[in-house]
PDB file of N, CA and C in Angstrom:
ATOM      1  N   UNK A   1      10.656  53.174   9.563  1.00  0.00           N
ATOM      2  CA  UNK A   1      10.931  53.411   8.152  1.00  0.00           C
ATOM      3  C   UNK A   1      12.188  54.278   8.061  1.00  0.00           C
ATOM      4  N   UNK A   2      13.465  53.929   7.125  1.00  0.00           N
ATOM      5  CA  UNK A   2      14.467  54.433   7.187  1.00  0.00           C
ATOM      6  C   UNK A   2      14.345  55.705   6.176  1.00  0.00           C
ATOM      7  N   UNK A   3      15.210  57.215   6.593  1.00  0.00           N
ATOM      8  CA  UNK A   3      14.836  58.542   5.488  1.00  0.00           C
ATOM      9  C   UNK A   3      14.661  57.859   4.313  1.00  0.00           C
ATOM     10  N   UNK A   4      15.468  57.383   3.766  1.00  0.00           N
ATOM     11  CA  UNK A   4      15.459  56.913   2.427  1.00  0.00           C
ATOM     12  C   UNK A   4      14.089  56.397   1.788  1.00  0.00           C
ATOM     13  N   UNK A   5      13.654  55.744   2.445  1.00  0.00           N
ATOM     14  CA  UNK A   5      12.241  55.251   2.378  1.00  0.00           C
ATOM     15  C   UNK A   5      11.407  56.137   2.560  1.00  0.00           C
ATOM     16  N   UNK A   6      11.493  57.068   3.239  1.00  0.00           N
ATOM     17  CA  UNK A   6      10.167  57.790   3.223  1.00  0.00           C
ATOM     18  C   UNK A   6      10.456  58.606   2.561  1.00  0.00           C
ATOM     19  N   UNK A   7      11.311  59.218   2.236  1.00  0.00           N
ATOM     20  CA  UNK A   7      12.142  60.000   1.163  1.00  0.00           C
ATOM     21  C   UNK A   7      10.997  60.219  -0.561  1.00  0.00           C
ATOM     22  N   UNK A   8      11.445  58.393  -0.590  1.00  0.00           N
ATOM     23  CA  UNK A   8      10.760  58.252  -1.981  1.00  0.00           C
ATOM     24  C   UNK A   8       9.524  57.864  -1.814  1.00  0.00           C
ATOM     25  N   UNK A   9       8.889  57.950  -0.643  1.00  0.00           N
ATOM     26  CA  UNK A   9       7.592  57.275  -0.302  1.00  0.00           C
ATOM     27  C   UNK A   9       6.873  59.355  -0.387  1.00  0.00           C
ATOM     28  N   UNK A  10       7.425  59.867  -0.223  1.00  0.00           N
ATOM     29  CA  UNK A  10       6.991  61.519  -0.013  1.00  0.00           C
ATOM     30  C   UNK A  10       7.236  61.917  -1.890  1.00  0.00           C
ATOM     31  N   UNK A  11       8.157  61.120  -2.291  1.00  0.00           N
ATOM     32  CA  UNK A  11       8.450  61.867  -3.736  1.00  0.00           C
ATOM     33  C   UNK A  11       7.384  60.805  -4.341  1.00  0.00           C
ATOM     34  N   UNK A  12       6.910  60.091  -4.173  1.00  0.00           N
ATOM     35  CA  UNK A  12       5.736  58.909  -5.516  1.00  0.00           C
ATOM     36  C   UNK A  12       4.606  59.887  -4.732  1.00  0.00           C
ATOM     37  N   UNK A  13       4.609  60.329  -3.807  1.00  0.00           N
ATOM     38  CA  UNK A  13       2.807  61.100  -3.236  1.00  0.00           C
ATOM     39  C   UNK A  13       2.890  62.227  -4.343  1.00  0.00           C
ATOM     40  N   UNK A  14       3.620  62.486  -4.960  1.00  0.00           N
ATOM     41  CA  UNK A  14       3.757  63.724  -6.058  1.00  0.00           C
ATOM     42  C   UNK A  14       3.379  63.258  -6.984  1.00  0.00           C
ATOM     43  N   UNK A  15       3.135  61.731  -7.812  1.00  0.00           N
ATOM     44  CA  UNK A  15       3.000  61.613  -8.827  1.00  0.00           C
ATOM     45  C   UNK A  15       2.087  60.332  -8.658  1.00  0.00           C
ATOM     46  N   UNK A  16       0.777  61.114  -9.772  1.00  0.00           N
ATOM     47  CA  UNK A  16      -0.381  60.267  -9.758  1.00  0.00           C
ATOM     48  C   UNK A  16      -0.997  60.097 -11.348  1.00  0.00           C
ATOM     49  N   UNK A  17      -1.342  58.990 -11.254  1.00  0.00           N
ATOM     50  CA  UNK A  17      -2.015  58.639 -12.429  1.00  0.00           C
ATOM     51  C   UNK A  17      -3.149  59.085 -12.514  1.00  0.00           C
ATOM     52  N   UNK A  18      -3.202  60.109 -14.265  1.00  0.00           N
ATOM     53  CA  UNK A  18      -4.384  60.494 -14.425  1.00  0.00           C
ATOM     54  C   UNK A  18      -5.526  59.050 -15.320  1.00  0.00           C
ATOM     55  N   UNK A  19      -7.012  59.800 -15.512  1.00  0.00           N
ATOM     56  CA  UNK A  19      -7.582  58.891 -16.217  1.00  0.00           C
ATOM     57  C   UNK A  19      -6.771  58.406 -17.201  1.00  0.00           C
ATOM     58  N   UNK A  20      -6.251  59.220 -17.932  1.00  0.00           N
ATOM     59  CA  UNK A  20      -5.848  58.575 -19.315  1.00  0.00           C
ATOM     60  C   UNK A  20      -4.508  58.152 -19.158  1.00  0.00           C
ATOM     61  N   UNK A  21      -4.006  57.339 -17.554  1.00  0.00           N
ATOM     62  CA  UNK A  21      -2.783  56.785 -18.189  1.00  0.00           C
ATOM     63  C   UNK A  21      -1.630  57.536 -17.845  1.00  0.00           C
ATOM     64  N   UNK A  22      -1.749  58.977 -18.267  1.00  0.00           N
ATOM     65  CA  UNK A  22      -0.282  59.563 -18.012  1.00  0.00           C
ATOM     66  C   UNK A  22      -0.037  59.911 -16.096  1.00  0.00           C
ATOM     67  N   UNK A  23       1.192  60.254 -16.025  1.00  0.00           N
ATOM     68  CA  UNK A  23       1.795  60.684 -14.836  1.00  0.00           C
ATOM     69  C   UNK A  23       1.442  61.918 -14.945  1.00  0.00           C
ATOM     70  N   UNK A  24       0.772  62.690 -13.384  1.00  0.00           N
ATOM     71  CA  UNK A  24       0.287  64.102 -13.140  1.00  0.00           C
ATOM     72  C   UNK A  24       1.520  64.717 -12.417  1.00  0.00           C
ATOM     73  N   UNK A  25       1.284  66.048 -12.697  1.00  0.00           N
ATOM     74  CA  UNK A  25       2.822  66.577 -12.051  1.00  0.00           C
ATOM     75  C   UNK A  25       2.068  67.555 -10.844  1.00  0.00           C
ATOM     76  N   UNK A  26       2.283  66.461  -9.475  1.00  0.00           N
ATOM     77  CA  UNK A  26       1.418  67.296  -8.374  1.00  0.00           C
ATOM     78  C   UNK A  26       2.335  67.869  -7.669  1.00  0.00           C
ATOM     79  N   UNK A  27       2.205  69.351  -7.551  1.00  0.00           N
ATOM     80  CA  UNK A  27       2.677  70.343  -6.506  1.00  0.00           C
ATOM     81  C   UNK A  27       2.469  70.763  -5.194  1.00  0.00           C
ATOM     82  N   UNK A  28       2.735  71.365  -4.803  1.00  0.00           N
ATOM     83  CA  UNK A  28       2.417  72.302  -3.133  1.00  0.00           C
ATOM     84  C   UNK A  28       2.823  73.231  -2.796  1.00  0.00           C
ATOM     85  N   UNK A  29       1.427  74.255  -2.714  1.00  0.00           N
ATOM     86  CA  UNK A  29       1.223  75.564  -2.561  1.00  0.00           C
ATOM     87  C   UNK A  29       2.363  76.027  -0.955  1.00  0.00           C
ATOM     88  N   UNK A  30       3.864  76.396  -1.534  1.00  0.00           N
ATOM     89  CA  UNK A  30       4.293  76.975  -0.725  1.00  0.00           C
ATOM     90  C   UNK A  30       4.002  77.892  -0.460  1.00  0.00           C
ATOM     91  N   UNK A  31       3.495  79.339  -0.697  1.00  0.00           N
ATOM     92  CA  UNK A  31       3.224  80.569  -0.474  1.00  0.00           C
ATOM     93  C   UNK A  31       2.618  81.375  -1.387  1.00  0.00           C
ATOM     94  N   UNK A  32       1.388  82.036  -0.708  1.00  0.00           N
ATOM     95  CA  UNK A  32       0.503  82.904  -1.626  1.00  0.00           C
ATOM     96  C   UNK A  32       0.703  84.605  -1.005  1.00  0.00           C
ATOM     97  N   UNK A  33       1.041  85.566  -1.671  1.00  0.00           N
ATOM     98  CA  UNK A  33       1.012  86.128  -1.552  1.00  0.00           C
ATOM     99  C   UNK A  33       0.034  87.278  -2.686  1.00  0.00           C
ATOM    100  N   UNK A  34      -1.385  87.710  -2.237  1.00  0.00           N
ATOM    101  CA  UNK A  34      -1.975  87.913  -3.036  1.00  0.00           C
ATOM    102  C   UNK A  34      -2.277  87.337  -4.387  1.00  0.00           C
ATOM    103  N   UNK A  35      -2.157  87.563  -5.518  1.00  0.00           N
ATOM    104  CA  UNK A  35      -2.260  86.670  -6.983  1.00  0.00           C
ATOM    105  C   UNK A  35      -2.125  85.840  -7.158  1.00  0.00           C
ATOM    106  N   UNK A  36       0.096  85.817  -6.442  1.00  0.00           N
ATOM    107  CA  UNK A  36       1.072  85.427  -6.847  1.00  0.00           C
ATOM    108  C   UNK A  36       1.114  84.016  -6.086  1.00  0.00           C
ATOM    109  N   UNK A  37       1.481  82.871  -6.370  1.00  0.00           N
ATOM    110  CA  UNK A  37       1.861  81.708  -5.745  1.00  0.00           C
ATOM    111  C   UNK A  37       2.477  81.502  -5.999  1.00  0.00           C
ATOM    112  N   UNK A  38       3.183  80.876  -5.192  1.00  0.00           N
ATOM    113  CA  UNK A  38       4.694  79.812  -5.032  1.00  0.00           C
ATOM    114  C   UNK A  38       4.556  78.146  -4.697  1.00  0.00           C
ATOM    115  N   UNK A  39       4.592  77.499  -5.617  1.00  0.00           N
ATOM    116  CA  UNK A  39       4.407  76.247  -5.579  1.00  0.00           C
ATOM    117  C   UNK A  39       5.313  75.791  -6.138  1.00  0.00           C
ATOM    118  N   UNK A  40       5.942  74.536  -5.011  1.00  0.00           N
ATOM    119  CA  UNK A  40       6.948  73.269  -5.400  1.00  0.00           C
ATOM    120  C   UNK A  40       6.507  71.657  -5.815  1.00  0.00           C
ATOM    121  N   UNK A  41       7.302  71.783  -6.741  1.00  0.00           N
ATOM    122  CA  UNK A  41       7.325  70.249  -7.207  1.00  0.00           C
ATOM    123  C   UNK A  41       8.332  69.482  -7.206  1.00  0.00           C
ATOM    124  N   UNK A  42       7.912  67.727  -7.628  1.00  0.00           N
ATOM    125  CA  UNK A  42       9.480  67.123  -7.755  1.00  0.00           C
ATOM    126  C   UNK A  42      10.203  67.810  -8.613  1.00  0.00           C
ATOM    127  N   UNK A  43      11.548  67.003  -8.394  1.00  0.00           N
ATOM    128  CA  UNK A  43      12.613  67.564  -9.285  1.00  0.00           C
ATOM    129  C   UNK A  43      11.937  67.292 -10.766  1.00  0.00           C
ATOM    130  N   UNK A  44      12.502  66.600 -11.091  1.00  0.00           N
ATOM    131  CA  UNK A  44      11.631  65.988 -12.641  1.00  0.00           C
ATOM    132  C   UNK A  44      10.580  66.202 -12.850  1.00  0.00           C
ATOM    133  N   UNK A  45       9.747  67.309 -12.121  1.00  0.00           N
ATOM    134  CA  UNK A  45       8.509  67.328 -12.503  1.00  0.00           C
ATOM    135  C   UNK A  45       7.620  68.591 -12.718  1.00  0.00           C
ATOM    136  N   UNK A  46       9.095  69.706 -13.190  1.00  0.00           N
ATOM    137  CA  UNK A  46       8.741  71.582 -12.894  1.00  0.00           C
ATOM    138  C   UNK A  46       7.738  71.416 -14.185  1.00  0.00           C
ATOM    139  N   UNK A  47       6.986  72.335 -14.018  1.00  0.00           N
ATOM    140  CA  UNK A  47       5.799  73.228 -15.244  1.00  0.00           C
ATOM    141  C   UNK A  47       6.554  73.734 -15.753  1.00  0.00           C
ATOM    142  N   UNK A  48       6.358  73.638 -17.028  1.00  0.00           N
ATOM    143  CA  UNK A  48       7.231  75.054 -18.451  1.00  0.00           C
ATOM    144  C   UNK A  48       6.664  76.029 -17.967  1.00  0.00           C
ATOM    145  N   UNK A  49       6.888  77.160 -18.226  1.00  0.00           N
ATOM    146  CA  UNK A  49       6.595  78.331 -18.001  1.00  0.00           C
ATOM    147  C   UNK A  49       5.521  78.245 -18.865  1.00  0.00           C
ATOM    148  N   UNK A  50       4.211  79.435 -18.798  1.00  0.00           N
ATOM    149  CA  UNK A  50       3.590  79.439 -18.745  1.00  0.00           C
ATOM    150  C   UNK A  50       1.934  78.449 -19.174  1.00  0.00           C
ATOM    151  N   UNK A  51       2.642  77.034 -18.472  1.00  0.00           N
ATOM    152  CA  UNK A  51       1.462  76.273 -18.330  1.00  0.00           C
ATOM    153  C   UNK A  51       0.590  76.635 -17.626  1.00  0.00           C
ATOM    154  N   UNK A  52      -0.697  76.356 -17.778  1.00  0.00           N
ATOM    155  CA  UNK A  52      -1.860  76.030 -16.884  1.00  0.00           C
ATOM    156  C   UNK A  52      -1.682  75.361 -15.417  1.00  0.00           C
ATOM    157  N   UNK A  53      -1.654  75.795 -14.209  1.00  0.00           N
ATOM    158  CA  UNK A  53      -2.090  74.737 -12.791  1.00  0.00           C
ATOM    159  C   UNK A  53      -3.149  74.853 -12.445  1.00  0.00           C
ATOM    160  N   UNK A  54      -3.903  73.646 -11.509  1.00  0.00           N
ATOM    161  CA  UNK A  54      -5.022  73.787 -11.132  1.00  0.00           C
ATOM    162  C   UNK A  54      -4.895  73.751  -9.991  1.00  0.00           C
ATOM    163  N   UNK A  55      -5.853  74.124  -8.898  1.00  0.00           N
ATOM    164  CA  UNK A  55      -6.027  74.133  -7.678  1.00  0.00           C
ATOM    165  C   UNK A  55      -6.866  74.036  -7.016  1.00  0.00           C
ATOM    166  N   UNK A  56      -7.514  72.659  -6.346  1.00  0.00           N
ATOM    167  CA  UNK A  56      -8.859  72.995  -5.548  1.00  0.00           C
ATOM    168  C   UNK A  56      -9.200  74.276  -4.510  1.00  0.00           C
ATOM    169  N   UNK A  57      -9.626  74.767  -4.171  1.00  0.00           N
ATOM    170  CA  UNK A  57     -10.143  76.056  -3.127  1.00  0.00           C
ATOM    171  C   UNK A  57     -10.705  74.942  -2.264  1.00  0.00           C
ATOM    172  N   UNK A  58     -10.938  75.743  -0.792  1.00  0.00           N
ATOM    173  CA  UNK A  58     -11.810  74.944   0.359  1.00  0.00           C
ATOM    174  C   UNK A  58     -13.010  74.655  -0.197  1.00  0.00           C
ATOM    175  N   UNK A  59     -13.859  75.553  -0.837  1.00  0.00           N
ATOM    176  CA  UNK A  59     -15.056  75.658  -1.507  1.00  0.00           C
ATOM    177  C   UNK A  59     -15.022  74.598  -2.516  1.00  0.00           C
ATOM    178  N   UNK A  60     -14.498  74.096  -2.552  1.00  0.00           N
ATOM    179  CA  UNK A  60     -14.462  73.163  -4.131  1.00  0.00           C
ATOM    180  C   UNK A  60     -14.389  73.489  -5.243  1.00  0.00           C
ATOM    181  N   UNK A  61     -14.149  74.631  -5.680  1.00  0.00           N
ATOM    182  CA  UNK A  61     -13.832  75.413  -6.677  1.00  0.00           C
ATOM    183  C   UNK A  61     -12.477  75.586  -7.150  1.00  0.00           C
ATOM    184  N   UNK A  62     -12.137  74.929  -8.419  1.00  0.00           N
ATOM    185  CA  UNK A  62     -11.070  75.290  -9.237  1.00  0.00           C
ATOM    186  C   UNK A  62     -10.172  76.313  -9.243  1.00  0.00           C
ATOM    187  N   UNK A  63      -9.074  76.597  -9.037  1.00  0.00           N
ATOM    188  CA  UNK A  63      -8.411  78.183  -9.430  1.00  0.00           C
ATOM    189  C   UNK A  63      -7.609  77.872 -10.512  1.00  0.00           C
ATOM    190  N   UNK A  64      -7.311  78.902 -11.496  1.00  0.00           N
ATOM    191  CA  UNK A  64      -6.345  78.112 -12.469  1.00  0.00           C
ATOM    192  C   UNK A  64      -5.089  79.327 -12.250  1.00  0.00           C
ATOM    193  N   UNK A  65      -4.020  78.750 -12.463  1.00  0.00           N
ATOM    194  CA  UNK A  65      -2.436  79.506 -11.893  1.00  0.00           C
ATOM    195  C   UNK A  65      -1.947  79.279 -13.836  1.00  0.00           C
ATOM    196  N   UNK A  66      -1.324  80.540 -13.899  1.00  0.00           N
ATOM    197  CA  UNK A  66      -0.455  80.212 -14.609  1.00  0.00           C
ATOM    198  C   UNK A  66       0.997  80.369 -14.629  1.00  0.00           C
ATOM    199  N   UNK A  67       2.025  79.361 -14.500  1.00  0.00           N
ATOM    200  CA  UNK A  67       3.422  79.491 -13.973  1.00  0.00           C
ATOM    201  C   UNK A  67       4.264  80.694 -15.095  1.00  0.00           C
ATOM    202  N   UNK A  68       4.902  81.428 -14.547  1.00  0.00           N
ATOM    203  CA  UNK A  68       5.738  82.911 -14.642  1.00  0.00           C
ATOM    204  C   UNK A  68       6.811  82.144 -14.673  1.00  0.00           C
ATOM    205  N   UNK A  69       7.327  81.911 -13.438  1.00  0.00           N
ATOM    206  CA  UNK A  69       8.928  81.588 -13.554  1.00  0.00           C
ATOM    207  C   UNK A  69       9.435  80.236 -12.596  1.00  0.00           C
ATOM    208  N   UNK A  70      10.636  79.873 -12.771  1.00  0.00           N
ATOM    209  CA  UNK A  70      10.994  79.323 -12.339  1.00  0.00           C
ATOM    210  C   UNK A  70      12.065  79.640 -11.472  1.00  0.00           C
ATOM    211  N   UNK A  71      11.359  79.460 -10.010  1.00  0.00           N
ATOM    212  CA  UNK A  71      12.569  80.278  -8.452  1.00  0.00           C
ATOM    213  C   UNK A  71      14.011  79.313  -8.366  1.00  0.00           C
ATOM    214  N   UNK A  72      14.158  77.967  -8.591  1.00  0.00           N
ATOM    215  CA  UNK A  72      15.346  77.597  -8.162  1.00  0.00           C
ATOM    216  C   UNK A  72      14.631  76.505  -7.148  1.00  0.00           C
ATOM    217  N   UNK A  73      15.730  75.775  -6.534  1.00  0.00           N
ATOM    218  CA  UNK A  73      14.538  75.130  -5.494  1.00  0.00           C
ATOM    219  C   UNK A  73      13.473  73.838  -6.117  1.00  0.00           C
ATOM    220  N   UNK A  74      13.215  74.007  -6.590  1.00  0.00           N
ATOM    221  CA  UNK A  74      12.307  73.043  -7.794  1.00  0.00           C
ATOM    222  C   UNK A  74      10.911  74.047  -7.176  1.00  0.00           C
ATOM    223  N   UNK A  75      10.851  75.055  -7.551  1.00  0.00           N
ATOM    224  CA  UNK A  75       9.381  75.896  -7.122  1.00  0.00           C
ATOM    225  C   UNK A  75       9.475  76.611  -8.427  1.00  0.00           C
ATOM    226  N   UNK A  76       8.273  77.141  -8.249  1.00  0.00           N
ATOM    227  CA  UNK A  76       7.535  77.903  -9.442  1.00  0.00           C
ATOM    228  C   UNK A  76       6.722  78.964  -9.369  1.00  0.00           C
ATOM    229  N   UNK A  77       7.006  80.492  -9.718  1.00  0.00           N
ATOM    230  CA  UNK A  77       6.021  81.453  -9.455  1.00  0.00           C
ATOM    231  C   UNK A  77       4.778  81.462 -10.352  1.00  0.00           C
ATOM    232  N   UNK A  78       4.180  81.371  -9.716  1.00  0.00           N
ATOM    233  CA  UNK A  78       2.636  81.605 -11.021  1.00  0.00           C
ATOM    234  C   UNK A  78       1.404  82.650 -10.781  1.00  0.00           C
ATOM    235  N   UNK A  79       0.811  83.042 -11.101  1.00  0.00           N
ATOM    236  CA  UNK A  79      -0.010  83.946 -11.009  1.00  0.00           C
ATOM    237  C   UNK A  79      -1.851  83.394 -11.544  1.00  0.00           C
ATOM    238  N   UNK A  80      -2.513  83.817 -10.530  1.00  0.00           N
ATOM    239  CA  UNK A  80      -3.874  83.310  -9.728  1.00  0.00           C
ATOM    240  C   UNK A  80      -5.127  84.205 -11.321  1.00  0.00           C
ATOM    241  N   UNK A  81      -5.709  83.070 -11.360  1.00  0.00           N
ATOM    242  CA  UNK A  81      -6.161  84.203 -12.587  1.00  0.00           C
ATOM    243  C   UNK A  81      -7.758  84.707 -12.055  1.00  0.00           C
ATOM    244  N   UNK A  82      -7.993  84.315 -10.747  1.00  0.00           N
ATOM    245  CA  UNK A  82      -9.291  85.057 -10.022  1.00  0.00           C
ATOM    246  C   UNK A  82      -8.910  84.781  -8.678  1.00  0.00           C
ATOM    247  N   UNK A  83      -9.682  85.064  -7.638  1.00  0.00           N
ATOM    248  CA  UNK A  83      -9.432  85.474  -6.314  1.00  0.00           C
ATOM    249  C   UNK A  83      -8.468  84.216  -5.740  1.00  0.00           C
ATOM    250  N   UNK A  84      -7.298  84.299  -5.015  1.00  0.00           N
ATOM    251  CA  UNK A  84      -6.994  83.384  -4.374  1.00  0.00           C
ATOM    252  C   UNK A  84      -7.470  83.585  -2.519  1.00  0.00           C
ATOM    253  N   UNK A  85      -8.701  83.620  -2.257  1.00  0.00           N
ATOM    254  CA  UNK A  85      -9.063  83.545  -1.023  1.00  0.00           C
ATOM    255  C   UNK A  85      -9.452  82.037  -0.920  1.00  0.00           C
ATOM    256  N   UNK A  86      -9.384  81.396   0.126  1.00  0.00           N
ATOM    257  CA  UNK A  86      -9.778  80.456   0.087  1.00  0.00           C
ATOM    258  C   UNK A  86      -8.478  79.262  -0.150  1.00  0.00           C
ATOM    259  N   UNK A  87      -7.419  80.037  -0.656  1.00  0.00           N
ATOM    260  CA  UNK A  87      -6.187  78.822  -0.478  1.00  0.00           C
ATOM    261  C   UNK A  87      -5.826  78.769   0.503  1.00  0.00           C
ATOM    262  N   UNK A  88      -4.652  77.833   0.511  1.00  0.00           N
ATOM    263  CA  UNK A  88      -4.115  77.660   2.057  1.00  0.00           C
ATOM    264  C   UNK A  88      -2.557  76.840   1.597  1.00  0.00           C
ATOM    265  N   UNK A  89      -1.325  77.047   2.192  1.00  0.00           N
ATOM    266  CA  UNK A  89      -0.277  76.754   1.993  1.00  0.00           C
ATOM    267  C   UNK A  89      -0.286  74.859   2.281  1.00  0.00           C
ATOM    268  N   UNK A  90       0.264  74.705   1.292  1.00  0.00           N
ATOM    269  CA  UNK A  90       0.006  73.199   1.434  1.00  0.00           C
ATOM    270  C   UNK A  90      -0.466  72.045   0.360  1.00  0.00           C
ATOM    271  N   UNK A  91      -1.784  72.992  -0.060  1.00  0.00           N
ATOM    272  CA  UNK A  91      -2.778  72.835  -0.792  1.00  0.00           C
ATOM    273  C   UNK A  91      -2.008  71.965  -2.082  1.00  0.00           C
ATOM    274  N   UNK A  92      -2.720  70.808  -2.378  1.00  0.00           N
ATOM    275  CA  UNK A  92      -2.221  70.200  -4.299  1.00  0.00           C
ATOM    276  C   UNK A  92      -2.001  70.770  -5.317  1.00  0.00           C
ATOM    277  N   UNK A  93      -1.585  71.019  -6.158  1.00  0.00           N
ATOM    278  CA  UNK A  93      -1.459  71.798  -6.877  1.00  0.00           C
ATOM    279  C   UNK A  93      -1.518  71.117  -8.283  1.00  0.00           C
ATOM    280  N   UNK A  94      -2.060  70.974  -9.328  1.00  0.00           N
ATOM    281  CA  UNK A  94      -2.081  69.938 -10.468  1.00  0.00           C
ATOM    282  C   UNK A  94      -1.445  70.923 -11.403  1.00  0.00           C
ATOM    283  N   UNK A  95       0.199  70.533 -12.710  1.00  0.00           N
ATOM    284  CA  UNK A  95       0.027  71.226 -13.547  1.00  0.00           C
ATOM    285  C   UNK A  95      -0.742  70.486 -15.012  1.00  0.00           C
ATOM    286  N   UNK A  96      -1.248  71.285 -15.928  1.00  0.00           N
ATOM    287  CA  UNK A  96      -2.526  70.408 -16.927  1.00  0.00           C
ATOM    288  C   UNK A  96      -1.536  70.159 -17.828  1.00  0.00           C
ATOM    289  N   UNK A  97      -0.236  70.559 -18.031  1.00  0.00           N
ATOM    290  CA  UNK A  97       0.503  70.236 -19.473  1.00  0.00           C
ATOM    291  C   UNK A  97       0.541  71.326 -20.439  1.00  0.00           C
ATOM    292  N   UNK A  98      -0.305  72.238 -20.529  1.00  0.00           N
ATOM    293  CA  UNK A  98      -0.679  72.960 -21.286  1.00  0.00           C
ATOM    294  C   UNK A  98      -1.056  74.218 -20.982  1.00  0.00           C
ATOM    295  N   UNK A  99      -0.933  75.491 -21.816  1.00  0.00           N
ATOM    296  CA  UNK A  99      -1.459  76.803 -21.445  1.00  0.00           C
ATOM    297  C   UNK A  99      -2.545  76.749 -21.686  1.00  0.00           C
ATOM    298  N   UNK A 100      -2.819  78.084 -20.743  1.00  0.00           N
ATOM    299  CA  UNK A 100      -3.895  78.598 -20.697  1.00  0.00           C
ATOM    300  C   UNK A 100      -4.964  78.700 -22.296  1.00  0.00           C
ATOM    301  N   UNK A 101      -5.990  77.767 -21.929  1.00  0.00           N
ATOM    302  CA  UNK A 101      -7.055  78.084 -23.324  1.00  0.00           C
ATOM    303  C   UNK A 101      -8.303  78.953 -22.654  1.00  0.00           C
ATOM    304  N   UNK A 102      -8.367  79.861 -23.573  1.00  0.00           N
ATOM    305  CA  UNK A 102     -10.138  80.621 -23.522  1.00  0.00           C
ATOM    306  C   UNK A 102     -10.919  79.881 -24.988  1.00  0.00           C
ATOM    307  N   UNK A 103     -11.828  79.467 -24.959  1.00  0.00           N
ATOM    308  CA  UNK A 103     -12.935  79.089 -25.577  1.00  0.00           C
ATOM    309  C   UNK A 103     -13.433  80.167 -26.452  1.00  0.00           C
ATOM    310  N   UNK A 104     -13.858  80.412 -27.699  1.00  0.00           N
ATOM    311  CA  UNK A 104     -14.570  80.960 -28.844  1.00  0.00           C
ATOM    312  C   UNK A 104     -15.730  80.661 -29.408  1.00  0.00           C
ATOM    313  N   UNK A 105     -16.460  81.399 -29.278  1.00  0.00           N
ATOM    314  CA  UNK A 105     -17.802  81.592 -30.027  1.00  0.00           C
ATOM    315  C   UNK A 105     -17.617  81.846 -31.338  1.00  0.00           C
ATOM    316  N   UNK A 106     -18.639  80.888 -31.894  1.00  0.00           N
ATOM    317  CA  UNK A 106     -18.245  80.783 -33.268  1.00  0.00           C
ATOM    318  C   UNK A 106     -18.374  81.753 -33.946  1.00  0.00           C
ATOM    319  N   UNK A 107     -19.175  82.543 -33.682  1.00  0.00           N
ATOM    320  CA  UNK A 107     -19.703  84.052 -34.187  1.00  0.00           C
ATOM    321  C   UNK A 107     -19.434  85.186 -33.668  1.00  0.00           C
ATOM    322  N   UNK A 108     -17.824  84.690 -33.044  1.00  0.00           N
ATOM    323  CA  UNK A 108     -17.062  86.070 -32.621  1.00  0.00           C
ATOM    324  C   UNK A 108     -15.918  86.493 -33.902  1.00  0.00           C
ATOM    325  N   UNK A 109     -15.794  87.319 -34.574  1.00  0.00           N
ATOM    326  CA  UNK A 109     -15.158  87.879 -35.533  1.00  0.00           C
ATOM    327  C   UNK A 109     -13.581  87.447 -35.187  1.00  0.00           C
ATOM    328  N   UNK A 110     -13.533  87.585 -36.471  1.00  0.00           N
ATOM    329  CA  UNK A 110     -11.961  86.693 -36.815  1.00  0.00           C
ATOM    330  C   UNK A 110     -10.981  88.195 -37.006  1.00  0.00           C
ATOM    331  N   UNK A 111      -9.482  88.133 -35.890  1.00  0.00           N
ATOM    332  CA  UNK A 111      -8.745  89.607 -36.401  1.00  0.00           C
ATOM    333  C   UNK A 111      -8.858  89.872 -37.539  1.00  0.00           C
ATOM    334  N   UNK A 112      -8.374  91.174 -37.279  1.00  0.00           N
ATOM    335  CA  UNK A 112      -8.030  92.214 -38.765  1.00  0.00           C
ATOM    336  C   UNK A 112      -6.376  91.797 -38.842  1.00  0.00           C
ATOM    337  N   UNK A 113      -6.193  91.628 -39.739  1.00  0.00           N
ATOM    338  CA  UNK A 113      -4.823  91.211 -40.003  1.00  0.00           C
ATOM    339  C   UNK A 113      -4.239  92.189 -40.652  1.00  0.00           C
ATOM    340  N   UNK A 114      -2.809  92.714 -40.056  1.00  0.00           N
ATOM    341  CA  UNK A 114      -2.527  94.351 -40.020  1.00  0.00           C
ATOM    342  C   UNK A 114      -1.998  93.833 -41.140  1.00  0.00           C
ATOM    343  N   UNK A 115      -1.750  95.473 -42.012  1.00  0.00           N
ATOM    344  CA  UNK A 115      -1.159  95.166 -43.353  1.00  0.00           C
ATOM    345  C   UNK A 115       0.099  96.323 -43.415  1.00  0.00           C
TER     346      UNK A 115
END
């Protein structure tokens, strides 16, 4: 197989079809340093700043990253929003499109709206 070919045969392993159709923007966990991760993607395919990533753990457990900045490189700093033990450099990295949502109880009080 000539570079070229595997080239773009290494850049389509980045991009997968989700259920619904669209193109997923899959990454790889270059470097964790505590919180903080460093994950690269295709060119055409960086996270806005502060989207949502997902990440399987060995355990099978979800981590969710949310991307900080953008290093140059086509990488992305993001920050681990519970333990990153259990990653490993390499690792997939999914971004969701979207920031970070927390969920509401309906019968949690609505702000005070400063005056």
């Amino acid at each position: 197989m000539s570079e070229a070919t595997e080239q773009k045969a290494a850049h389509r392993s980045h991009h997968k079809k989700s259920e619904n159709g669209h193109t997923e923007r899959v990454g790889e966990i270059l470097q964790i340093t505590g919180p903080v991760v460093d994950v690269q993607f295709p060119a055409d395919m960086l996270p806005e700043i502060y989207n949502a990533l997902h990440v399987t753990k060995e355990d099978g457990s979800v981590l969710t990253l949310e991307t900080q900045s953008h290093l140059g490189n086509d990488a992305v700093r993001a920050v681990a929003m519970s333990s990153t033990d259990g990653l490993r450099r390499g690792a997939k990295v999914t971004d969701t499109g979207a920031a970070i949502t927390v969920p509401v109880a309906p019968d949690t009080p609505a702000p005070i709206p400063t005056v």
